[in-house]
PDB file of N, CA and C in Angstrom:
ATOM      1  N   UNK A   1     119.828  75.817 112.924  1.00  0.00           N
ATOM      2  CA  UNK A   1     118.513  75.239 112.762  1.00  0.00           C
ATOM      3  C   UNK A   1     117.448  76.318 112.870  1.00  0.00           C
ATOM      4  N   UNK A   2     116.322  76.461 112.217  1.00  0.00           N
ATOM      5  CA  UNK A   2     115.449  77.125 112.083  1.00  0.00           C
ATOM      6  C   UNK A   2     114.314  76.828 112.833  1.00  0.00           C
ATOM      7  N   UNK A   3     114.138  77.499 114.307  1.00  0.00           N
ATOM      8  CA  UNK A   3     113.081  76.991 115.102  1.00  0.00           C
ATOM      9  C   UNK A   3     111.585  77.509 114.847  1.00  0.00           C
ATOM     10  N   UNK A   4     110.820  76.631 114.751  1.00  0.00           N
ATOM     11  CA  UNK A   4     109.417  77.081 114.972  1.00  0.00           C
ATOM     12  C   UNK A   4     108.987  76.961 115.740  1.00  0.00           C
ATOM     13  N   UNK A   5     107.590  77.632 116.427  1.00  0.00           N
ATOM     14  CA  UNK A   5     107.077  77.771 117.717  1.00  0.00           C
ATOM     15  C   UNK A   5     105.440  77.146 116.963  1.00  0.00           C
ATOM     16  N   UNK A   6     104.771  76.683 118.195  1.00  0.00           N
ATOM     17  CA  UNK A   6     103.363  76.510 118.698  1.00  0.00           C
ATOM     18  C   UNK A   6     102.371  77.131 119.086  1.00  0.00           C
ATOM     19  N   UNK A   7     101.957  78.298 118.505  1.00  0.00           N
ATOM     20  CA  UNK A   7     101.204  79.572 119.636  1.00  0.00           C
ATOM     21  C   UNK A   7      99.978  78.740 119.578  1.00  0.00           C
ATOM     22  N   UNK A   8      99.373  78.642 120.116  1.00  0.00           N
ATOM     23  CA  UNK A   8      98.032  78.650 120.875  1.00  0.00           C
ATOM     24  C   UNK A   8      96.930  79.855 121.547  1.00  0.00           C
ATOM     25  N   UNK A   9      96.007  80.222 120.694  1.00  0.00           N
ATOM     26  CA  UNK A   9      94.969  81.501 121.673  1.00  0.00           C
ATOM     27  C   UNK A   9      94.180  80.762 121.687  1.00  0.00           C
ATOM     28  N   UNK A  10      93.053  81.683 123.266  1.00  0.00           N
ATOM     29  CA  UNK A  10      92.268  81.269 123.446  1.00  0.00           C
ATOM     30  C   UNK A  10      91.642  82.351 123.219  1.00  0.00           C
ATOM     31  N   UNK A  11      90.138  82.388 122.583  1.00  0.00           N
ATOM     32  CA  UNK A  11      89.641  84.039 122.229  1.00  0.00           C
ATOM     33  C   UNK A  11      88.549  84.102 122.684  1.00  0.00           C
ATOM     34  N   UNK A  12      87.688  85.041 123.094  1.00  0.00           N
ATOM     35  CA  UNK A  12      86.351  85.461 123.194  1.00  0.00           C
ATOM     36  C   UNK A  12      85.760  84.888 122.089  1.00  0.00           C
ATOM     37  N   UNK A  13      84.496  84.569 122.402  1.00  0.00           N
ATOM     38  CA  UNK A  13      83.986  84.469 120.557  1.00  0.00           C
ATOM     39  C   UNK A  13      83.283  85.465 120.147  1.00  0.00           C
ATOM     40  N   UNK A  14      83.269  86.494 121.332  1.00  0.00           N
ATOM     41  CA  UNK A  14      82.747  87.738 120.083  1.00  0.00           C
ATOM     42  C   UNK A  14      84.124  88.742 119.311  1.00  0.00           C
ATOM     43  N   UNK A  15      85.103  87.824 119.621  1.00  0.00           N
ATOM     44  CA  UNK A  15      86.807  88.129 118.742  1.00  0.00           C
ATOM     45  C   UNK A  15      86.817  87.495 117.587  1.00  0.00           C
ATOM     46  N   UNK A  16      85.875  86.511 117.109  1.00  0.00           N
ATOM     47  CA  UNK A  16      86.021  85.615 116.148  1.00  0.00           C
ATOM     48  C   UNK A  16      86.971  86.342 114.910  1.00  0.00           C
ATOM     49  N   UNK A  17      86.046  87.106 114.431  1.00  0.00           N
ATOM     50  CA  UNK A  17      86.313  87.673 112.771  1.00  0.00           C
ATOM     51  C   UNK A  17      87.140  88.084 113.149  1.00  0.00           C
ATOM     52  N   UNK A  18      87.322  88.772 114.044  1.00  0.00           N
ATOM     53  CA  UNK A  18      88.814  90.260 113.909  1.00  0.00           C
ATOM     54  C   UNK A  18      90.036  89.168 114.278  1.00  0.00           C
ATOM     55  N   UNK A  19      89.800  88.153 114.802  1.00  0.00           N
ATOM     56  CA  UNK A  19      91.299  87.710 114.624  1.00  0.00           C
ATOM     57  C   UNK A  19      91.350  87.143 113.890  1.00  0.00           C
ATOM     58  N   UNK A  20      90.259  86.352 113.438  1.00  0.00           N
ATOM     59  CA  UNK A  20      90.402  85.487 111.811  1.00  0.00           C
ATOM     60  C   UNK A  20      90.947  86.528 110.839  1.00  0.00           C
ATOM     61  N   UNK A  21      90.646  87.719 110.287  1.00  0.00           N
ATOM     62  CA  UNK A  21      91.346  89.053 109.808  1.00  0.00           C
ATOM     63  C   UNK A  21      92.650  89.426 109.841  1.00  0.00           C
ATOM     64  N   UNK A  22      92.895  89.163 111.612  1.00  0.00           N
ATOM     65  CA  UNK A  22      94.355  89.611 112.227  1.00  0.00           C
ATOM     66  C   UNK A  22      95.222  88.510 111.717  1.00  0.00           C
ATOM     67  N   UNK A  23      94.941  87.290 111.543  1.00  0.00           N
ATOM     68  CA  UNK A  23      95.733  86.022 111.439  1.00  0.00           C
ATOM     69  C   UNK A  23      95.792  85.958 109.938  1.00  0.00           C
ATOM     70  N   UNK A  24      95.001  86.044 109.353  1.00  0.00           N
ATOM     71  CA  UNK A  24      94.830  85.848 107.858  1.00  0.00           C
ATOM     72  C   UNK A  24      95.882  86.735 106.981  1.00  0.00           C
ATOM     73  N   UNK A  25      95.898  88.056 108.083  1.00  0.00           N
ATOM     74  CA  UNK A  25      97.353  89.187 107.386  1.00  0.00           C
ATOM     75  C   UNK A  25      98.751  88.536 107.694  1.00  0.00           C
ATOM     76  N   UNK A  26      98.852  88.233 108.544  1.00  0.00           N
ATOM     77  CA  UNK A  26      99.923  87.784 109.635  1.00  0.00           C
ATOM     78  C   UNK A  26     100.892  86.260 108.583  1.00  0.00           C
ATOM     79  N   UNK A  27      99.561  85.377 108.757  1.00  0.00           N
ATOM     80  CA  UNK A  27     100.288  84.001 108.507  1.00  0.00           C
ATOM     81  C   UNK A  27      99.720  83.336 107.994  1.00  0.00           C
ATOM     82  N   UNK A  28     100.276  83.568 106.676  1.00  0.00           N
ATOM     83  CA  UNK A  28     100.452  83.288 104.852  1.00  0.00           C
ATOM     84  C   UNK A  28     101.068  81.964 104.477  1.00  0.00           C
ATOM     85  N   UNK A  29     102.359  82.060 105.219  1.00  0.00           N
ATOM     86  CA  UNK A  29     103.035  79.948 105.303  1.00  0.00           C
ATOM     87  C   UNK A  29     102.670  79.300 105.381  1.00  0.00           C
ATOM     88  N   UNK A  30     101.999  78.911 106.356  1.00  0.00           N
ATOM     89  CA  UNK A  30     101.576  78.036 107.359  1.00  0.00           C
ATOM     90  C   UNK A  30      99.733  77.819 107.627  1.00  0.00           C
ATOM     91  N   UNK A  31      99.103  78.868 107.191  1.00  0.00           N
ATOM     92  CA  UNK A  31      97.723  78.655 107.820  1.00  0.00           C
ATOM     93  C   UNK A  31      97.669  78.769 109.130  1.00  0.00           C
ATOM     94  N   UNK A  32      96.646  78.417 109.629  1.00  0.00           N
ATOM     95  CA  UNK A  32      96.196  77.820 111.196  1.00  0.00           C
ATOM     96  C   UNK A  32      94.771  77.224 111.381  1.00  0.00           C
ATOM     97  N   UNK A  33      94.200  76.760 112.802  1.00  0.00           N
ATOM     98  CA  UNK A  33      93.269  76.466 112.898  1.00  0.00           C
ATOM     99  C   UNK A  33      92.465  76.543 113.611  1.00  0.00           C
ATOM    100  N   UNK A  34      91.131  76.566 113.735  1.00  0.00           N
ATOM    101  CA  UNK A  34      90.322  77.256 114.250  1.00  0.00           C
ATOM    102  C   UNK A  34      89.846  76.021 115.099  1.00  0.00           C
ATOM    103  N   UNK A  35      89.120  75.941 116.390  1.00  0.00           N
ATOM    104  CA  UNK A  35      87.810  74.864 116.699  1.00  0.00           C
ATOM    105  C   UNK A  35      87.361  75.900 118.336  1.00  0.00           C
ATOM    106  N   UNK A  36      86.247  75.134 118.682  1.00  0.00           N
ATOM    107  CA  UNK A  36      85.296  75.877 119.792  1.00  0.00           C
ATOM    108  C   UNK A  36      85.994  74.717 121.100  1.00  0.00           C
ATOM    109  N   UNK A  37      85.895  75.563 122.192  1.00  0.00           N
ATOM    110  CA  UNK A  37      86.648  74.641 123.501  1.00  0.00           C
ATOM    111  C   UNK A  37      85.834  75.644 124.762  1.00  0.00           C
ATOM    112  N   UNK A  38      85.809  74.962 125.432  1.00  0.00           N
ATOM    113  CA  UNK A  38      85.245  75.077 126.833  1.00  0.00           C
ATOM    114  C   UNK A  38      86.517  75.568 127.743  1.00  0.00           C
ATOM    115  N   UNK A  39      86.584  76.632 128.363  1.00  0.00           N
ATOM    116  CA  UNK A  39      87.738  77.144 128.956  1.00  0.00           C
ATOM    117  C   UNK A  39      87.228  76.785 130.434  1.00  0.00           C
ATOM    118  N   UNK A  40      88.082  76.380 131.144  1.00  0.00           N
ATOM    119  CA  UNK A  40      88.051  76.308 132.748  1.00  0.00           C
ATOM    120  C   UNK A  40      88.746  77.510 133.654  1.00  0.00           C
ATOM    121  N   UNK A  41      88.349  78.117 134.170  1.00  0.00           N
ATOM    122  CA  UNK A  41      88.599  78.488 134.959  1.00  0.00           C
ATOM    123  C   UNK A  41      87.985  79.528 136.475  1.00  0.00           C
ATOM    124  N   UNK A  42      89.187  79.497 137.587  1.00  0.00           N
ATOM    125  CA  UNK A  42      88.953  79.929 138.768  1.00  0.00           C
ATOM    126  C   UNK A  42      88.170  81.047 139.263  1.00  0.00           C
ATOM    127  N   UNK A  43      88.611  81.886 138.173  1.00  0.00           N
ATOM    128  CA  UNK A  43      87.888  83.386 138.242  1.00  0.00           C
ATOM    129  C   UNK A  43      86.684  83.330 137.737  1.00  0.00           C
ATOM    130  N   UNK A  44      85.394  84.345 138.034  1.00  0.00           N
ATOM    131  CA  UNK A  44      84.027  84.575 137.701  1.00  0.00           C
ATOM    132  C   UNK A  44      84.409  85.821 136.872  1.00  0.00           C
ATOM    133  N   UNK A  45      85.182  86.203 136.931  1.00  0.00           N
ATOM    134  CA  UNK A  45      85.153  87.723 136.309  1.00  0.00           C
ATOM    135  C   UNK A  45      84.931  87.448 134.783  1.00  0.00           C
ATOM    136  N   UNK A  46      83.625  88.455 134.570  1.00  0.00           N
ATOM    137  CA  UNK A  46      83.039  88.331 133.473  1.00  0.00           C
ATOM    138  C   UNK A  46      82.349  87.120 132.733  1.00  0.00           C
ATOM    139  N   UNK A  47      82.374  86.282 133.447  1.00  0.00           N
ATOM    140  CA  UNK A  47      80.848  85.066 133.710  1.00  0.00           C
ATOM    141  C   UNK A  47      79.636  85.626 133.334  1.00  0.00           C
ATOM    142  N   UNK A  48      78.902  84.689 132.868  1.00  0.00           N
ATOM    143  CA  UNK A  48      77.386  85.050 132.747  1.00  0.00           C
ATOM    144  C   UNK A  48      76.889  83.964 134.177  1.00  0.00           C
ATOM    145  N   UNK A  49      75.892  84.311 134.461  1.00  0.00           N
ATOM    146  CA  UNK A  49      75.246  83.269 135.702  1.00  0.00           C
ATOM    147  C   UNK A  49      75.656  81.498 134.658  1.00  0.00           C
ATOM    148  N   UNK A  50      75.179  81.684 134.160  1.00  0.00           N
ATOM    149  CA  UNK A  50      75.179  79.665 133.193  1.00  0.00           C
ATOM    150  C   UNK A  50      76.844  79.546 133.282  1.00  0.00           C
ATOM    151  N   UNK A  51      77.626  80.268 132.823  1.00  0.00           N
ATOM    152  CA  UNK A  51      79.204  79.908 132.775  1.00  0.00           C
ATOM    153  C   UNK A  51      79.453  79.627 134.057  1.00  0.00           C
ATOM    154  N   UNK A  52      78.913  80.220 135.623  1.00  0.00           N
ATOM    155  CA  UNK A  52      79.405  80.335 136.613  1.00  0.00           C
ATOM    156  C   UNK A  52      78.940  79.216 137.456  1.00  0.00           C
ATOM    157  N   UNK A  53      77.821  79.021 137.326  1.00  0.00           N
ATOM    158  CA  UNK A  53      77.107  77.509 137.143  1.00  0.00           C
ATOM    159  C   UNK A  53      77.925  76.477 136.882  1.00  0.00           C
ATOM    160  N   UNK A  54      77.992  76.590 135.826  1.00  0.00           N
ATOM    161  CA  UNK A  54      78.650  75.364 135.198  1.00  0.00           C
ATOM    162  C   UNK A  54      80.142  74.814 135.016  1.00  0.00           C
ATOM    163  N   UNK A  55      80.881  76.323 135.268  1.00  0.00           N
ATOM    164  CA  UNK A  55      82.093  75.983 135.808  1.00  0.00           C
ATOM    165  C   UNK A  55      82.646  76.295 133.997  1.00  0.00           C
ATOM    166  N   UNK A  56      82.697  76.613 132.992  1.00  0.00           N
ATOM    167  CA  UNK A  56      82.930  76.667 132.296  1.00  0.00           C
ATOM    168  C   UNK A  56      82.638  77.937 130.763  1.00  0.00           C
ATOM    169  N   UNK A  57      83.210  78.529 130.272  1.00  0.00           N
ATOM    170  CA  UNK A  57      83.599  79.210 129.513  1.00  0.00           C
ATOM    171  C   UNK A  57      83.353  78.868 127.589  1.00  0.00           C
ATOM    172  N   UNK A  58      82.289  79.451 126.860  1.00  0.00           N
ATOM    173  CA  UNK A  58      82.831  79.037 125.470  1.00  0.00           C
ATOM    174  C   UNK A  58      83.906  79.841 125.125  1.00  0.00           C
ATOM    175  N   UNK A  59      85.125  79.276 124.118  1.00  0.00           N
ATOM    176  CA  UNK A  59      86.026  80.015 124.020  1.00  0.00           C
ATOM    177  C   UNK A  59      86.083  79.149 122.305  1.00  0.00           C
ATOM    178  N   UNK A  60      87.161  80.251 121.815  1.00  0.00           N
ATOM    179  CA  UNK A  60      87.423  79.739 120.274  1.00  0.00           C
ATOM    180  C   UNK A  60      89.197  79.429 120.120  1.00  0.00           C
ATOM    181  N   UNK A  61      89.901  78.412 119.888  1.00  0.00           N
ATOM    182  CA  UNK A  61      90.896  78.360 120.243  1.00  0.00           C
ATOM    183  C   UNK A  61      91.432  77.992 118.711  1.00  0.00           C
ATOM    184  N   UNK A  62      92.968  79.057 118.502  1.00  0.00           N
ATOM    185  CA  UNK A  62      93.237  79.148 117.165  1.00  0.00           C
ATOM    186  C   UNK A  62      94.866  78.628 117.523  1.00  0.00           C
ATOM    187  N   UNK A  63      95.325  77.908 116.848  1.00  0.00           N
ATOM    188  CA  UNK A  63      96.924  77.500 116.737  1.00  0.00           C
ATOM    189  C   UNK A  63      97.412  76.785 114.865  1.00  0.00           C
ATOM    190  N   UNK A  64      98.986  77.939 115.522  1.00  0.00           N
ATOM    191  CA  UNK A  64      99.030  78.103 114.154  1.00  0.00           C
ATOM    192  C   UNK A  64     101.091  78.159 114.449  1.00  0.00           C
ATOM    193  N   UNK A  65     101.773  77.665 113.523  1.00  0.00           N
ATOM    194  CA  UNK A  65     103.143  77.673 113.413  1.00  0.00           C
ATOM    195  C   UNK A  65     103.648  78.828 113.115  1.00  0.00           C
ATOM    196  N   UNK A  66     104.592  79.233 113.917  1.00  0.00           N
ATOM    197  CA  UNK A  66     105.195  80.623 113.257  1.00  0.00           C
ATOM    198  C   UNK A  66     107.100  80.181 114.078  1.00  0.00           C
ATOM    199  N   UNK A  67     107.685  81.163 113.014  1.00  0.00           N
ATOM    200  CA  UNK A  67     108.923  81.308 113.158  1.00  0.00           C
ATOM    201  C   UNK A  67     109.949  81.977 114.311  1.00  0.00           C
ATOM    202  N   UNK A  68     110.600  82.363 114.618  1.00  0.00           N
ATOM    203  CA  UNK A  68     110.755  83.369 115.370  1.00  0.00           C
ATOM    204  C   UNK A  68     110.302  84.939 114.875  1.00  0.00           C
ATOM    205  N   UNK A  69     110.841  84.698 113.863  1.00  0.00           N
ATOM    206  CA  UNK A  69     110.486  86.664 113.535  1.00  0.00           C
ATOM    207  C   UNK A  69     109.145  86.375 113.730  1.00  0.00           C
ATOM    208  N   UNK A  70     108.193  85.484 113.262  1.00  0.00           N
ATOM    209  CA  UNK A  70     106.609  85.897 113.120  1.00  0.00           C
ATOM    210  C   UNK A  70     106.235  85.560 114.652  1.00  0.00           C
ATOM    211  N   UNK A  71     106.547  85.294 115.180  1.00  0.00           N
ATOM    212  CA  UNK A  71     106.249  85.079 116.760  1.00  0.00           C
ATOM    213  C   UNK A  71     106.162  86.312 117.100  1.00  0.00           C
ATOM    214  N   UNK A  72     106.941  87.294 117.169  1.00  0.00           N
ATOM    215  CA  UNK A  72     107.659  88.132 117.755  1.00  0.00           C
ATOM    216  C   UNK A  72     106.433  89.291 117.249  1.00  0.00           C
ATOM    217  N   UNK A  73     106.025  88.977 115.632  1.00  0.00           N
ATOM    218  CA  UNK A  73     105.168  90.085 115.116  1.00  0.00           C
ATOM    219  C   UNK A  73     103.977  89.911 115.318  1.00  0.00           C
ATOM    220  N   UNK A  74     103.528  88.533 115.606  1.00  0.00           N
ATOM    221  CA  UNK A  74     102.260  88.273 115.987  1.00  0.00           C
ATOM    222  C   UNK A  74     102.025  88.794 117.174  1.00  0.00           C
ATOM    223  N   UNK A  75     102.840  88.364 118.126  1.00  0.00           N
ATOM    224  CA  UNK A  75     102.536  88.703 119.647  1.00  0.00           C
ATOM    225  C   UNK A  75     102.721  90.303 119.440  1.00  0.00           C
ATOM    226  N   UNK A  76     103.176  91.271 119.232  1.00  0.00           N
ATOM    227  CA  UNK A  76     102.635  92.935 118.710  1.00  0.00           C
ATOM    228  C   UNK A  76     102.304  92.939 118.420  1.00  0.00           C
ATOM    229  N   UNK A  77     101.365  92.417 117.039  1.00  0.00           N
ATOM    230  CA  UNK A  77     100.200  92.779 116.882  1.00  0.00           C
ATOM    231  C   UNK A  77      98.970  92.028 117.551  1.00  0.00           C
ATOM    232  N   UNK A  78      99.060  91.296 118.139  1.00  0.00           N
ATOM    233  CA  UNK A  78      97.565  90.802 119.127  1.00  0.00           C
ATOM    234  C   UNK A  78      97.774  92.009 120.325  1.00  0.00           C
ATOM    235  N   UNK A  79      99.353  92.384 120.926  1.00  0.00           N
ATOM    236  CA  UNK A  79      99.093  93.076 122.163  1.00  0.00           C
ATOM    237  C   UNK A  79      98.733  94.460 121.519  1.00  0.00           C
ATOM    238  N   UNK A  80      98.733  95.269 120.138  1.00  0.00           N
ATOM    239  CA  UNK A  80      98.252  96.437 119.785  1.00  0.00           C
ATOM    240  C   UNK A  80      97.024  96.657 119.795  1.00  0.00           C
ATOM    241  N   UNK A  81      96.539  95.313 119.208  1.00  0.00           N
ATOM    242  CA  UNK A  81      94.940  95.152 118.355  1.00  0.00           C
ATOM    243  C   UNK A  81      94.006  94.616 119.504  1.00  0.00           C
ATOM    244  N   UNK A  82      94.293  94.231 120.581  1.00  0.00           N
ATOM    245  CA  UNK A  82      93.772  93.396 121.523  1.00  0.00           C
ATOM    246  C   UNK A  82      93.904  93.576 122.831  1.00  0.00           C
ATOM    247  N   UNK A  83      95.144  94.287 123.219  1.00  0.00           N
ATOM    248  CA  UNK A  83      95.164  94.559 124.689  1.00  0.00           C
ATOM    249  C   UNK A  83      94.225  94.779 125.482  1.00  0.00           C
ATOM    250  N   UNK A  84      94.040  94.353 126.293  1.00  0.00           N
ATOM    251  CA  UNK A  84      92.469  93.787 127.462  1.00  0.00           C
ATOM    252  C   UNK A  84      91.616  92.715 126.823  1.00  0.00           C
ATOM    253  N   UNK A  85      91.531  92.597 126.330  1.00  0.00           N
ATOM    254  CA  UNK A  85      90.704  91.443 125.436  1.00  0.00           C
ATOM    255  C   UNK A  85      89.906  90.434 126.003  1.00  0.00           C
ATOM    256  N   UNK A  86      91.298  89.694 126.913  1.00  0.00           N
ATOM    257  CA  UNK A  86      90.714  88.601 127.661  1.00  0.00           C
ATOM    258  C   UNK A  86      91.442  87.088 126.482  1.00  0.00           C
ATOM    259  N   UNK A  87      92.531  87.332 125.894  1.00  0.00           N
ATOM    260  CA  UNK A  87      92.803  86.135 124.903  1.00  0.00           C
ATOM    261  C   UNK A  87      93.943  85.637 125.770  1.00  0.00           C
ATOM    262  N   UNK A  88      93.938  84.780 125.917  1.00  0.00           N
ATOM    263  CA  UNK A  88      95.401  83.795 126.708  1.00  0.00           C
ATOM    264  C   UNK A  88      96.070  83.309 125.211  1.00  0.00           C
ATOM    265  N   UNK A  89      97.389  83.098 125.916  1.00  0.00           N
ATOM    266  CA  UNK A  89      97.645  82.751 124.368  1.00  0.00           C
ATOM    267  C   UNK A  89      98.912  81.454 125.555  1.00  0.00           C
ATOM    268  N   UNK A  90      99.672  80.556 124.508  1.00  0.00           N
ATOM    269  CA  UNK A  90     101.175  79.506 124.859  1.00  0.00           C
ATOM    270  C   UNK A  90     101.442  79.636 123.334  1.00  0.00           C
ATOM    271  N   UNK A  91     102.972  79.778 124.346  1.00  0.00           N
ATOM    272  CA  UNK A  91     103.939  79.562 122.957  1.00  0.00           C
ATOM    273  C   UNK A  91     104.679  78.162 123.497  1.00  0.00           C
ATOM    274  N   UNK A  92     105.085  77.396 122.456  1.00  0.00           N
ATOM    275  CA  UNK A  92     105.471  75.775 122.679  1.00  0.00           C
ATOM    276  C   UNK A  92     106.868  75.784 120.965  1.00  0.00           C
ATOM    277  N   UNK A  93     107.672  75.298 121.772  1.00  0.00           N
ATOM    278  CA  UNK A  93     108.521  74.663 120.735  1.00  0.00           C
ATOM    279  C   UNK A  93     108.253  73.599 120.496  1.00  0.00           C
ATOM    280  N   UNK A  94     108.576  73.543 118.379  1.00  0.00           N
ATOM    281  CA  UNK A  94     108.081  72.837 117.771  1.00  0.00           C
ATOM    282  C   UNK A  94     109.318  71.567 117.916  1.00  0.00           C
ATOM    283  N   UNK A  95     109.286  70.459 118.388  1.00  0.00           N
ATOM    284  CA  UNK A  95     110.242  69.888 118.279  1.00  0.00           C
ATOM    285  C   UNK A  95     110.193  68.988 116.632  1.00  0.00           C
ATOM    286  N   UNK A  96     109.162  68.352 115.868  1.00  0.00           N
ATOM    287  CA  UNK A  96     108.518  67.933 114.754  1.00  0.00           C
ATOM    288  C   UNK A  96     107.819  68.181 114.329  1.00  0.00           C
ATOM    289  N   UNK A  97     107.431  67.725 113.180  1.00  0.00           N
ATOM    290  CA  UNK A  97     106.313  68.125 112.230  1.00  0.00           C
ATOM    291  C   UNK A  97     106.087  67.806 111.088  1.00  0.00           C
ATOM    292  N   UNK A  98     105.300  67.549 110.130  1.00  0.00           N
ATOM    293  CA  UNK A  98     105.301  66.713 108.957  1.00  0.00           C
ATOM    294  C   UNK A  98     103.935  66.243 108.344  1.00  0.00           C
ATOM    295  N   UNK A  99     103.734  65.747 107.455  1.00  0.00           N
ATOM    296  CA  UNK A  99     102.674  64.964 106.918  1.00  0.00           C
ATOM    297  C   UNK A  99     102.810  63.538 106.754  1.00  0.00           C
ATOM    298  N   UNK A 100     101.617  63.161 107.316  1.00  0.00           N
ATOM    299  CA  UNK A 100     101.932  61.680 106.792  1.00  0.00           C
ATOM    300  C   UNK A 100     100.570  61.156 106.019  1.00  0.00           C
TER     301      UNK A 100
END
């Protein structure tokens, strides 16, 4: 069986373009998708006073299907192109999928 995975990032949004760029080389099959999300979390590090306030983070969150081999090439090239960044990423097996 041919497994696919679930990646999920979460990006800076001043990462926008360069990973829209990075993804656009990458993954040609499948597409992916883009939307804006509010990140939570514990740490202040690198907060503005309003994020720290408010308890919350803008973030740009991209998920997109990939294979094993493209898993494997994506995640090297985000850790080449990106290392320190600040992008969280999940990988999730695809158990379905389809159109209806």
């Amino acid at each position: 069986m041919h497994q696919e995975y679930l990646v999920t990032l979460n990006v800076p949004p001043s990462l926008d373009e360069s990973i829209v760029d990075c993804l656009l080389m990458l993954e040609a099959e499948h597409g992916f998708s883009s939307f804006t999300v509010n990140a939570h979390h514990h740490e202040n590090k690198g907060l503005s006073l309003a994020e720290q306030v408010s308890g919350r983070q803008k973030r740009l969150r991209f998920q997109m299907y990939v294979n094993a081999e493209g898993l494997a090439t994506l995640l090297t090239q985000l850790q080449e192109e990106f290392s320190g960044s600040g992008i969280q990423y999940w990988v999730l097996p695809v158990i379905e999928k389809g159109v209806i």
